[in-house]
Structure formats: C-alpha cells, structure tokens
C-alpha atoms as a PDB file:
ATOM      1  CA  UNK A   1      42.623 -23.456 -55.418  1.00  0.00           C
ATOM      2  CA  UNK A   2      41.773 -24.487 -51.320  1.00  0.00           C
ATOM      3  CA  UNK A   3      38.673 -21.622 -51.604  1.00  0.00           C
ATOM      4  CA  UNK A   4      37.274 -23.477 -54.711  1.00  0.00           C
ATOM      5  CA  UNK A   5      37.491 -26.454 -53.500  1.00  0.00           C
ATOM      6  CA  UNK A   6      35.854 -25.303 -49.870  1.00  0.00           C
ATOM      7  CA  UNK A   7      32.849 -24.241 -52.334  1.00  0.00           C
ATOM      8  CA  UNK A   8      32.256 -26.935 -54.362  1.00  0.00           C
ATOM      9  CA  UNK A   9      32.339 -29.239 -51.065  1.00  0.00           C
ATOM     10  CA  UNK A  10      29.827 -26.532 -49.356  1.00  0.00           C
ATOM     11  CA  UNK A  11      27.081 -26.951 -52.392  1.00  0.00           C
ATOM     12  CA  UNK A  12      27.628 -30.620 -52.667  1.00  0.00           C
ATOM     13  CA  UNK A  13      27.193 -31.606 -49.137  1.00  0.00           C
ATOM     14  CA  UNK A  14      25.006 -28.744 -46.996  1.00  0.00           C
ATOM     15  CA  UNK A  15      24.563 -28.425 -43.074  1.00  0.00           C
ATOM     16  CA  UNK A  16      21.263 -29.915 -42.210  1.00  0.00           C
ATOM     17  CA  UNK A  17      18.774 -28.089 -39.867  1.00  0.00           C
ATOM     18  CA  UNK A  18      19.247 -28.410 -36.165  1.00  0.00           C
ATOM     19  CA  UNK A  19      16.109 -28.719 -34.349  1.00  0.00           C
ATOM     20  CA  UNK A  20      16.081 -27.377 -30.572  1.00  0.00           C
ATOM     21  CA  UNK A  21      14.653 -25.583 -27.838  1.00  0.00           C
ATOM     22  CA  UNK A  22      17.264 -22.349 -27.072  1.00  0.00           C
ATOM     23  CA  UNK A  23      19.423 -23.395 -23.593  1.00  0.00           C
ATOM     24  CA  UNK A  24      19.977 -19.487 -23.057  1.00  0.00           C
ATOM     25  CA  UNK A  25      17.933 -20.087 -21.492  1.00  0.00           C
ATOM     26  CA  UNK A  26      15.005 -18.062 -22.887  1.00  0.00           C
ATOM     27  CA  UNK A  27      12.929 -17.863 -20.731  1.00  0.00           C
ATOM     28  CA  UNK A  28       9.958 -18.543 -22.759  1.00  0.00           C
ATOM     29  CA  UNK A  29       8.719 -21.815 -21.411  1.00  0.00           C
ATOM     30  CA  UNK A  30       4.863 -23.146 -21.764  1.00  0.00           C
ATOM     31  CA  UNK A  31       3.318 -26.305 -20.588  1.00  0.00           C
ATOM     32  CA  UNK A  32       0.253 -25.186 -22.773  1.00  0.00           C
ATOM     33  CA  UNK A  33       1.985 -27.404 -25.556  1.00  0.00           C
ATOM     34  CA  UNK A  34       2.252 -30.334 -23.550  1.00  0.00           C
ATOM     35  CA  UNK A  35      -1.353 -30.178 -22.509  1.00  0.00           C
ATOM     36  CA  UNK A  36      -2.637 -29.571 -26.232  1.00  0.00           C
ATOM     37  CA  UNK A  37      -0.295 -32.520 -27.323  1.00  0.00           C
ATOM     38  CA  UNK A  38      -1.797 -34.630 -24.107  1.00  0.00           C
ATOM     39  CA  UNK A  39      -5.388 -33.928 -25.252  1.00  0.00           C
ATOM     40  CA  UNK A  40      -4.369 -35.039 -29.046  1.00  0.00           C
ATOM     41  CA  UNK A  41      -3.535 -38.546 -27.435  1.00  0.00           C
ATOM     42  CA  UNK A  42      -7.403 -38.688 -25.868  1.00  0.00           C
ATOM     43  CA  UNK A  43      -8.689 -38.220 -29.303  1.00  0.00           C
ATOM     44  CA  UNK A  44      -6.453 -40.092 -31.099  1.00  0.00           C
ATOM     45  CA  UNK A  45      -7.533 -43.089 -28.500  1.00  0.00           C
ATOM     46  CA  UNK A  46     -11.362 -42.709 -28.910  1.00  0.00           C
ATOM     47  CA  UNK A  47     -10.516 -42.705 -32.784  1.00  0.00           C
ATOM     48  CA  UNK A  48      -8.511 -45.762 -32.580  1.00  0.00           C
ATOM     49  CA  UNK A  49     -10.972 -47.570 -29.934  1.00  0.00           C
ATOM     50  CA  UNK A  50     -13.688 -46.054 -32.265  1.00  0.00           C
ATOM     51  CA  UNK A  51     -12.590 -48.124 -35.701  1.00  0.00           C
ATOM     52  CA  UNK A  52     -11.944 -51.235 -33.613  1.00  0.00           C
ATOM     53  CA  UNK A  53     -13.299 -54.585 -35.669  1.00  0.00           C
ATOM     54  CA  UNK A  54     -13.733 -52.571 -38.755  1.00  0.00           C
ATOM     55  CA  UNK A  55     -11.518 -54.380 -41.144  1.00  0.00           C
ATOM     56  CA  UNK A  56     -11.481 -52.493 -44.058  1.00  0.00           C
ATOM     57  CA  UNK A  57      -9.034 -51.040 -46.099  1.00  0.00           C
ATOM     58  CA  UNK A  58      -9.856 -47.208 -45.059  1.00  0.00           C
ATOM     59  CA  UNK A  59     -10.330 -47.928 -41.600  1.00  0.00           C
ATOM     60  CA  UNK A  60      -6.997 -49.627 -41.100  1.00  0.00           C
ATOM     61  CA  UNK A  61      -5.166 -46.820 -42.871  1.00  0.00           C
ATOM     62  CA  UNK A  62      -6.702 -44.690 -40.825  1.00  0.00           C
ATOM     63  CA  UNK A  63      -5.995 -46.351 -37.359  1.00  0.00           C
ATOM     64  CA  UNK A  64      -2.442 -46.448 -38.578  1.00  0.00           C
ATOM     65  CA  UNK A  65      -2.411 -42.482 -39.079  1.00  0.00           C
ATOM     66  CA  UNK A  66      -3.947 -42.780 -35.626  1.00  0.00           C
ATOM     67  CA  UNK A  67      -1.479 -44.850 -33.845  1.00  0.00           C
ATOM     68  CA  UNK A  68       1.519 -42.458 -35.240  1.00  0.00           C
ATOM     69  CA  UNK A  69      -0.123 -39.297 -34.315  1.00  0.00           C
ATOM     70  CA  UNK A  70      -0.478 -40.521 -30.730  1.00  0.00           C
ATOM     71  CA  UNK A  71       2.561 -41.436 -30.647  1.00  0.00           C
ATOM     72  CA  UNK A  72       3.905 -38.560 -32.562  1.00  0.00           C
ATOM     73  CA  UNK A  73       2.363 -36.190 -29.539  1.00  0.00           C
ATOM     74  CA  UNK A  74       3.084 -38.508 -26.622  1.00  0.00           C
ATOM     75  CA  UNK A  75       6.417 -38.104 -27.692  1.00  0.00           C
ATOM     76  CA  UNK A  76       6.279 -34.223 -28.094  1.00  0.00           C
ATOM     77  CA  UNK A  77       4.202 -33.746 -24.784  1.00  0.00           C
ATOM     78  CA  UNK A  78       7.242 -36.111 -22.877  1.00  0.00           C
ATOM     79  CA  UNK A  79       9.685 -33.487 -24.960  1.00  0.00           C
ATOM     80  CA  UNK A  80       7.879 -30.073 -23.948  1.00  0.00           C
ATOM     81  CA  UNK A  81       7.683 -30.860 -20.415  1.00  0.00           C
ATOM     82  CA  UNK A  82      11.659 -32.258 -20.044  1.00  0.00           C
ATOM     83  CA  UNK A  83      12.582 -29.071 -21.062  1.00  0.00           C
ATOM     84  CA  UNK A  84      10.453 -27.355 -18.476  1.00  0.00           C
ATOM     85  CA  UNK A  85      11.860 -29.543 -15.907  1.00  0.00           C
ATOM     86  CA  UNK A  86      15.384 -29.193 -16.992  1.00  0.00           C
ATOM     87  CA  UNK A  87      15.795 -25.742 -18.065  1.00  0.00           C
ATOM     88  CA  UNK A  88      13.475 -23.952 -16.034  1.00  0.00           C
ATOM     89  CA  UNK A  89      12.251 -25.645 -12.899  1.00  0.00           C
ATOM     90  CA  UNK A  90      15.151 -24.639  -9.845  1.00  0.00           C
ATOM     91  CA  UNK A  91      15.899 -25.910  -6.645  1.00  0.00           C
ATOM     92  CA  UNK A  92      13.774 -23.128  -4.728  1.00  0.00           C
ATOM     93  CA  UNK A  93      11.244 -24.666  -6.687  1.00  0.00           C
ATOM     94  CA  UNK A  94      11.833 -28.237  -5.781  1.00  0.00           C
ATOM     95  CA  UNK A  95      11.310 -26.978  -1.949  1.00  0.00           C
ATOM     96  CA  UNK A  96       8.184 -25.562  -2.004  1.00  0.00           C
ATOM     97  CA  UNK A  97       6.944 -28.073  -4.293  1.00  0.00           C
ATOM     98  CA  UNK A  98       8.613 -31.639  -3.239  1.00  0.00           C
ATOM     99  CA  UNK A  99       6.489 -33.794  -5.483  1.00  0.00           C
ATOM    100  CA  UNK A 100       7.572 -32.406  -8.200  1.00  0.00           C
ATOM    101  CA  UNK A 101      10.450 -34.401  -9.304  1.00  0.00           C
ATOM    102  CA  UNK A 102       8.468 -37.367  -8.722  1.00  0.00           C
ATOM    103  CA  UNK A 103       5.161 -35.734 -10.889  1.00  0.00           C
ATOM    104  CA  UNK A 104       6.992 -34.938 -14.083  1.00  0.00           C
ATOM    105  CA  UNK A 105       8.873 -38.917 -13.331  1.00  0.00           C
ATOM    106  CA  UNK A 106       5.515 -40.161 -13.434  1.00  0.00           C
ATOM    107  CA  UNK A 107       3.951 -37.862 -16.449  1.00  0.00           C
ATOM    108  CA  UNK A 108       6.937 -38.913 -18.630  1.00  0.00           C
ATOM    109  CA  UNK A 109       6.247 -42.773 -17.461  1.00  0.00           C
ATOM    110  CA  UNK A 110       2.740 -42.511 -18.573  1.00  0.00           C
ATOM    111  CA  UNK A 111       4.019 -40.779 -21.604  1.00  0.00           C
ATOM    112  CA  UNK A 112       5.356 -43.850 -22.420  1.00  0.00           C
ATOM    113  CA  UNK A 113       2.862 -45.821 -21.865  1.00  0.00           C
ATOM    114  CA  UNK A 114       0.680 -43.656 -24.290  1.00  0.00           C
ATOM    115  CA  UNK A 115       2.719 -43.945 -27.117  1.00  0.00           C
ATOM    116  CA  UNK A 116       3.406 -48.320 -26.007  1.00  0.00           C
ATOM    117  CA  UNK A 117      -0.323 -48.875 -25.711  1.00  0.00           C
ATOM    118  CA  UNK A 118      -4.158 -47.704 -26.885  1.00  0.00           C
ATOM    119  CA  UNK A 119      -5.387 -47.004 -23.260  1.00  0.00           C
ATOM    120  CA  UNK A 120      -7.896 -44.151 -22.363  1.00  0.00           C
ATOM    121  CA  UNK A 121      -7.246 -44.531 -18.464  1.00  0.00           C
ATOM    122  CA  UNK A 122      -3.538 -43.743 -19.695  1.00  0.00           C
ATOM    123  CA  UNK A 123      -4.199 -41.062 -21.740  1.00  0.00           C
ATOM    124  CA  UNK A 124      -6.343 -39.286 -19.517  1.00  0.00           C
ATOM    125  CA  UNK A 125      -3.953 -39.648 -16.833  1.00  0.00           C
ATOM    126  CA  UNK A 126      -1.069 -37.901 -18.496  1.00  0.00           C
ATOM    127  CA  UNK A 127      -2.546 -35.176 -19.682  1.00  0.00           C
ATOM    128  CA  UNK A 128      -4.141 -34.785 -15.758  1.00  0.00           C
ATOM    129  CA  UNK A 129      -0.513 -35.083 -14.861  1.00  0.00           C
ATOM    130  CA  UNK A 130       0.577 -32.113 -17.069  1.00  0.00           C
ATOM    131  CA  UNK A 131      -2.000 -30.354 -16.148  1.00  0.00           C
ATOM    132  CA  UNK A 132      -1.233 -30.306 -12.680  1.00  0.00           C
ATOM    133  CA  UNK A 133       2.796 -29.720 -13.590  1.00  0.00           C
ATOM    134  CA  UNK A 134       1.540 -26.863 -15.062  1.00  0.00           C
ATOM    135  CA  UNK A 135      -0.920 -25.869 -12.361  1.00  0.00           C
ATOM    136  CA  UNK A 136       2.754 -25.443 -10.388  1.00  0.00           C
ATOM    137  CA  UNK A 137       4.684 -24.056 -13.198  1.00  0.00           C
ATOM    138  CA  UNK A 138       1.782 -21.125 -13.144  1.00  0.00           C
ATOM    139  CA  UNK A 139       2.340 -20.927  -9.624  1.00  0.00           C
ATOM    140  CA  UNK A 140       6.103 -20.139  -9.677  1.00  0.00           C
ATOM    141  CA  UNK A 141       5.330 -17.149 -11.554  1.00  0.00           C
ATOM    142  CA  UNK A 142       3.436 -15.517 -10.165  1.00  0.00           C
END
C-alpha cells in the first residue's frame, strides 16, 4: 500500500527544475556571456532614451519590454561574472592581479546601478568593467 501511495504523491506533486551553474567545478567558465549581456544593457538604454516623450500606447509597451530586458541582463551579467569570481578566480590569482577583488566589487555595483537606473555612462561602464575582468581572466590562462 506505502509504494502506491509514494506514486500517486510523485505524479501529483513533481520536483521542479533546479537552475545552476555545476560547483565541480567544471571548469568551463566564460566572461563572453557577461560581456554579450553588458552590451544588451547599451542597447536596451539607447532604446529606452530613444522612445523618451513618446506617449503612446506602443511606445510605452515597448519601453516596458525595455526596462525588463535591461534589467533581465544586468542581472545575468552580475550572475555570470560571481561565478567566475567565486568558483574560478584563486588566490595566486588575487596576487598577481590585486585589483581584482575590488574590479569585479565595482562591476557588480554598477550592475546594480544598470538594472536601478536608465544611464548610458552606467551602462557603458560595466560592460568596460567586464571587459577588462575578462581581459585578466584570459590572462590566467594562458
């Protein structure tokens, strides 16, 4: 009777999907994504700063899809790069690069204020930032 019941509670209530980057670790780590993601928040700023003072239906809607894809890759470019700095950055690398800790501070700071605000300077200045993160991730492996 315990199996059956074990079943019937299985179909009625299933295990939702985990979403997460592997902490094997891997070993496949890319701040390609981050960059991309970076690059999405430039356009998606020129789009919004492009429909500003158009009050019409479409053009709201579409600042609204706007706003949420910034913030959708703000967020994901913060993500990508945590995980580089968490999982795969090491001390060794921490003393040949000493501004490190304090670059991927400040790259997750402006992240924020990417996804808080509709500022070019600030978008342009994260993605810079991850850029040059991943300027030093290249480095190490070589």
């Amino acid at each position: 009777m315990l199996p059956s019941v074990k079943r019937l509670v299985d179909r009625l209530s299933p295990f939702g999907v985990a979403h997460a980057h592997c902490d094997i670790p891997c070993g496949i780590y890319d701040p390609r994504d981050a960059i991309q993601a970076a690059q999405t928040c430039i356009r998606m700023t020129e789009l919004i700063l492009e429909n500003q003072g158009d009050m019409s239906l479409g053009a709201r809607n579409n600042v609204i899809r706007y706003v949420a894809a910034k913030e959708e890759h703000a967020k994901k470019a913060k993500d990508d790069i945590l995980v580089i700095w968490t999982d795969y950055f090491k001390p060794e690398h921490l003393e040949k690069y000493p501004n490190l800790h304090e670059l991927v501070w400040n790259a997750c700071k402006l992240g924020s204020q990417v996804k808080q605000n509709v500022d070019m300077d600030a978008a342009q200045s994260f993605k810079a930032s991850l850029e040059e993160i991943g300027t030093i991730f290249t480095e190490t492996k070589q």
